[in-house]
Protein backbone atom coordinates (compact mmCIF):
# COMPACT_ATOMS: atom_id res chain seq x y z
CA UNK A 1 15.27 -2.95 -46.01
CA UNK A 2 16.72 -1.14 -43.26
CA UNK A 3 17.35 -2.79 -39.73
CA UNK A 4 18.74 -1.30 -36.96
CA UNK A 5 20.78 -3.63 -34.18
CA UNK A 6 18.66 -3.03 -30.58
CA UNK A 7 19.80 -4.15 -27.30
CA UNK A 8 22.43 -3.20 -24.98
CA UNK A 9 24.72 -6.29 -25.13
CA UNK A 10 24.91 -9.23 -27.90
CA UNK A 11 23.12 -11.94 -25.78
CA UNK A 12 20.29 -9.10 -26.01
CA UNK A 13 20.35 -7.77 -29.88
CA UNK A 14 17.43 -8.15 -31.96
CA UNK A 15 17.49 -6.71 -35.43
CA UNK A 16 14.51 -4.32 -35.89
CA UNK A 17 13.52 -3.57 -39.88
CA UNK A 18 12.45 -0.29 -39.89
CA UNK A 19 9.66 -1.21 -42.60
CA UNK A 20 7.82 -3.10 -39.56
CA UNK A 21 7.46 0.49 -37.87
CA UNK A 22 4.49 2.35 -39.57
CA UNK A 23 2.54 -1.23 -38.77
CA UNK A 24 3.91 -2.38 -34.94
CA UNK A 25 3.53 1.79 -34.28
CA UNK A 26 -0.12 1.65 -35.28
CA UNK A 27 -0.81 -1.68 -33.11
CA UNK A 28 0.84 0.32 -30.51
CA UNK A 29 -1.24 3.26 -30.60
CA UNK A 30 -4.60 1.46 -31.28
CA UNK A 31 -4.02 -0.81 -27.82
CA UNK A 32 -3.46 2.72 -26.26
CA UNK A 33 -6.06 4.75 -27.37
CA UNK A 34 -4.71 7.73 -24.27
CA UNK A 35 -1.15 7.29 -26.17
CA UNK A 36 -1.91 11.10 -28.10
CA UNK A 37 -4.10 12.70 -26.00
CA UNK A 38 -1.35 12.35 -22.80
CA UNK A 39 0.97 13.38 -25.09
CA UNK A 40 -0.50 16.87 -25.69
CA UNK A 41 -1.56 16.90 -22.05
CA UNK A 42 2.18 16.03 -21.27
CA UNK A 43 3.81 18.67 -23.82
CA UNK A 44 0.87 21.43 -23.11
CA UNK A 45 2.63 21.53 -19.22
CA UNK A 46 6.20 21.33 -20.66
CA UNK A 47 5.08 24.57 -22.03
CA UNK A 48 3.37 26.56 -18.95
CA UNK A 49 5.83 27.95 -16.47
CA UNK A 50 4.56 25.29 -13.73
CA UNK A 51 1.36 23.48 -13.69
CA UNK A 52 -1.40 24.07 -11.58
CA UNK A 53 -1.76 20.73 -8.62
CA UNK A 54 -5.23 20.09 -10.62
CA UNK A 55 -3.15 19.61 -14.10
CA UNK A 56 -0.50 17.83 -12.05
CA UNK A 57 -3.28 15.16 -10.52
CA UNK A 58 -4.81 15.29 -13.47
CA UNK A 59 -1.64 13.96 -15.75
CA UNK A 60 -0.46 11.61 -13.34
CA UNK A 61 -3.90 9.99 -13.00
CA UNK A 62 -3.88 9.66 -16.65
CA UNK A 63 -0.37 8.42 -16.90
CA UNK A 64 -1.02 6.02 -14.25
CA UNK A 65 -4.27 4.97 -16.39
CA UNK A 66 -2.61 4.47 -19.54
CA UNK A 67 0.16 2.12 -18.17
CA UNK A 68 -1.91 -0.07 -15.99
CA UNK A 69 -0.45 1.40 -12.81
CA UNK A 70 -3.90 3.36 -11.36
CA UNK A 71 -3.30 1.22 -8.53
CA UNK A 72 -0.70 3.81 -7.15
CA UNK A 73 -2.41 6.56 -8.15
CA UNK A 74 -3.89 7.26 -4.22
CA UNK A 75 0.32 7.32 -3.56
CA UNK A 76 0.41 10.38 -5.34
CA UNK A 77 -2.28 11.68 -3.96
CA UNK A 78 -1.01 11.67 -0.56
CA UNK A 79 1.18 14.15 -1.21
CA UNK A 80 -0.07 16.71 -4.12
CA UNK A 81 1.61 19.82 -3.65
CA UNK A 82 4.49 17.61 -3.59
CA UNK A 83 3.74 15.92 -7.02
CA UNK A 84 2.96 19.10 -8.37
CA UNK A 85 6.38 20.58 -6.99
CA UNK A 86 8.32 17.32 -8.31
CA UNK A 87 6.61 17.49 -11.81
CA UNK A 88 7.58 20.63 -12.50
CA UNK A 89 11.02 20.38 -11.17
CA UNK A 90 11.13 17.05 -13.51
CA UNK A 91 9.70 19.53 -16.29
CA UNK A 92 12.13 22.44 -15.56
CA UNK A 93 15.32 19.88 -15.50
CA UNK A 94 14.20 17.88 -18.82
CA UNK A 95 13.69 21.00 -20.83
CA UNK A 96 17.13 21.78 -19.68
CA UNK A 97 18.55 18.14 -20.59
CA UNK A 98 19.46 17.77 -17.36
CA UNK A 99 17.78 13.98 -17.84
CA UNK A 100 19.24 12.49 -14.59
CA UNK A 101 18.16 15.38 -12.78
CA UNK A 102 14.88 15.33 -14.10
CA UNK A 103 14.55 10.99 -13.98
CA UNK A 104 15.25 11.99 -10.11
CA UNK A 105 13.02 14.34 -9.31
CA UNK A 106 10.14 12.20 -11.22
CA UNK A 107 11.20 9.17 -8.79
CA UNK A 108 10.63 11.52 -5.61
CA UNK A 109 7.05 11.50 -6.32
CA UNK A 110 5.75 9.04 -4.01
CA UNK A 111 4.48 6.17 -5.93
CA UNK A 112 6.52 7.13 -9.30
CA UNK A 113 9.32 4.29 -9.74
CA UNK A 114 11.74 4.00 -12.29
CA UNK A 115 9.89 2.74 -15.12
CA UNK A 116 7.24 5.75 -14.07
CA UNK A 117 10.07 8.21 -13.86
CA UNK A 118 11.04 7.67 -17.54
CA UNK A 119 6.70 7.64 -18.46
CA UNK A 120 6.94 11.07 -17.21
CA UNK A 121 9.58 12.28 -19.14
CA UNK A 122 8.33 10.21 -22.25
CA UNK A 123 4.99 12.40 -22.34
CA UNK A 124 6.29 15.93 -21.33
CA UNK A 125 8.97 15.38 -24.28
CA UNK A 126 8.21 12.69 -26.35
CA UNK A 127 10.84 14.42 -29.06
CA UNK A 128 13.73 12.85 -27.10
CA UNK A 129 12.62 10.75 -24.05
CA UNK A 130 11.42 7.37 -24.06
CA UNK A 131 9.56 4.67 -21.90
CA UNK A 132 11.90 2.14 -20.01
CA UNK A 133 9.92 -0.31 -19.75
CA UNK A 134 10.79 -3.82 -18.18
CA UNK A 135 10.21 -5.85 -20.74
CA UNK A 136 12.42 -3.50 -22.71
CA UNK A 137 14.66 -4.23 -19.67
CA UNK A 138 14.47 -7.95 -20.31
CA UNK A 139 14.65 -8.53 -23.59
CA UNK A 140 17.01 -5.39 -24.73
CA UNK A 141 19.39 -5.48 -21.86
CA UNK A 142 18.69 -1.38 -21.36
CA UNK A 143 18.51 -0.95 -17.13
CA UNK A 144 17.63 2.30 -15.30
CA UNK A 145 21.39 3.20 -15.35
CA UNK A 146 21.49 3.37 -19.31
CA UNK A 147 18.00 5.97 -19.72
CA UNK A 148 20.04 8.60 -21.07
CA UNK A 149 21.89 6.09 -23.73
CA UNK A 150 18.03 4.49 -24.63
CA UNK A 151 16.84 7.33 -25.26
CA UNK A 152 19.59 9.03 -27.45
CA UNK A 153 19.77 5.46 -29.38
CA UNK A 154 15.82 6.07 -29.97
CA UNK A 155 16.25 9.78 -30.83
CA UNK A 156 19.02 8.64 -33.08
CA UNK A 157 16.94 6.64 -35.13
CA UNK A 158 13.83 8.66 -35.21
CA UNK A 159 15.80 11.26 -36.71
CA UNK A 160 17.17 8.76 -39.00
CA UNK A 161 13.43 8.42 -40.45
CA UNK A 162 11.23 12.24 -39.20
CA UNK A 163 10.03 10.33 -36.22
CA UNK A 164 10.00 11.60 -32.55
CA UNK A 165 11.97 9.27 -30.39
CA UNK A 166 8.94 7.80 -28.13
CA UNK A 167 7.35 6.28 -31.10
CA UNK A 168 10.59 4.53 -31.72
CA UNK A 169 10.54 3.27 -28.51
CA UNK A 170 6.93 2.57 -29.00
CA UNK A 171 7.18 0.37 -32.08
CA UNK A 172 9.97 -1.31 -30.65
CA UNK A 173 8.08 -2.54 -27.31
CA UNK A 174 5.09 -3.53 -29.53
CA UNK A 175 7.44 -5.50 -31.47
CA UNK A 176 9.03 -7.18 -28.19
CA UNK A 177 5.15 -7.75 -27.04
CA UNK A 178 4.06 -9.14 -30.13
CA UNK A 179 7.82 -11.31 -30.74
CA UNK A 180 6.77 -14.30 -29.57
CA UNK A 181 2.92 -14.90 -30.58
């Protein structure tokens, strides 16, 4: 077996056997059927010199579908041209690796927070950026301050095994939901 230590301190560790992934990855995926299809959506505008405000509106209402926060969805709409400007700043800066940068200009959307910010980048790159969750806050330890470190711990194991980092993450927050049932 392989296992992995996760978590940012030792009060926080859990060891993770990499066997588990294939199955906690596929629980994952089947809970969030819009998992795939945002991620081409996601990558397709990573690709595109800027998106169009109709592809913006139209990722962030998905985004905002699959992760149970619709409810701020008329936040961004105040604003559109300014989501659409944001997004593909955040776009421009992430294919860059300016990840701070990009986690920034993600959070200037209005109704985008931090665990939104990192959603963004998760789907335009799911290669190397990950969810931060907050029950991957709670459990792991990992804060808003430590996104660049998640992520490169993910992308460090998912190139460990030929997978992208955001299942890693994925697998690991279905294991954290499904820990204690």
């Amino acid at each position: 077996m392989n296992f992995v230590q996760l978590g940012k301190s030792p009060l926080s560790y859990i060891d993770f056997d990499l066997a588990a992934f294939p199955g906690l990855l596929s629980r994952y995926l089947l809970k969030r059927p819009l998992t795939r299809p945002l991620e081409i959506i996601g990558k397709n505008l990573a690709t595109v010199i800027g998106a169009s405000e109709p592809e913006a509106l139209n990722f962030f209402d998905m985004l905002l579908s699959w992760g149970g926060g619709r409810r701020n969805y008329h936040r961004v709409l105040s604003d559109p041209a300014h989501a659409t400007e944001q997004l593909n700043k955040c776009i421009f800066l992430a294919d860059r690796g300016q990840v701070l940068e990009a986690f920034a200009a993600a959070q200037d959307i209005f109704g985008i927070g931090p665990t939104y910010a990192s959603k963004v980048l998760r789907f335009i790159k799911p290669e190397i950026y990950v969810s931060l969750d907050k029950k991957i806050e709670k459990r792991l330890g990992w804060h808003t301050a430590d996104y660049v470190e998640w992520c490169k711990l993910c992308s460090k194991i998912g190139r460990m095994f030929g997978w992208p980092a955001a299942d890693v993450e994925a697998a690991v927050f279905e294991f954290i939901m499904t820990e204690n049932q």
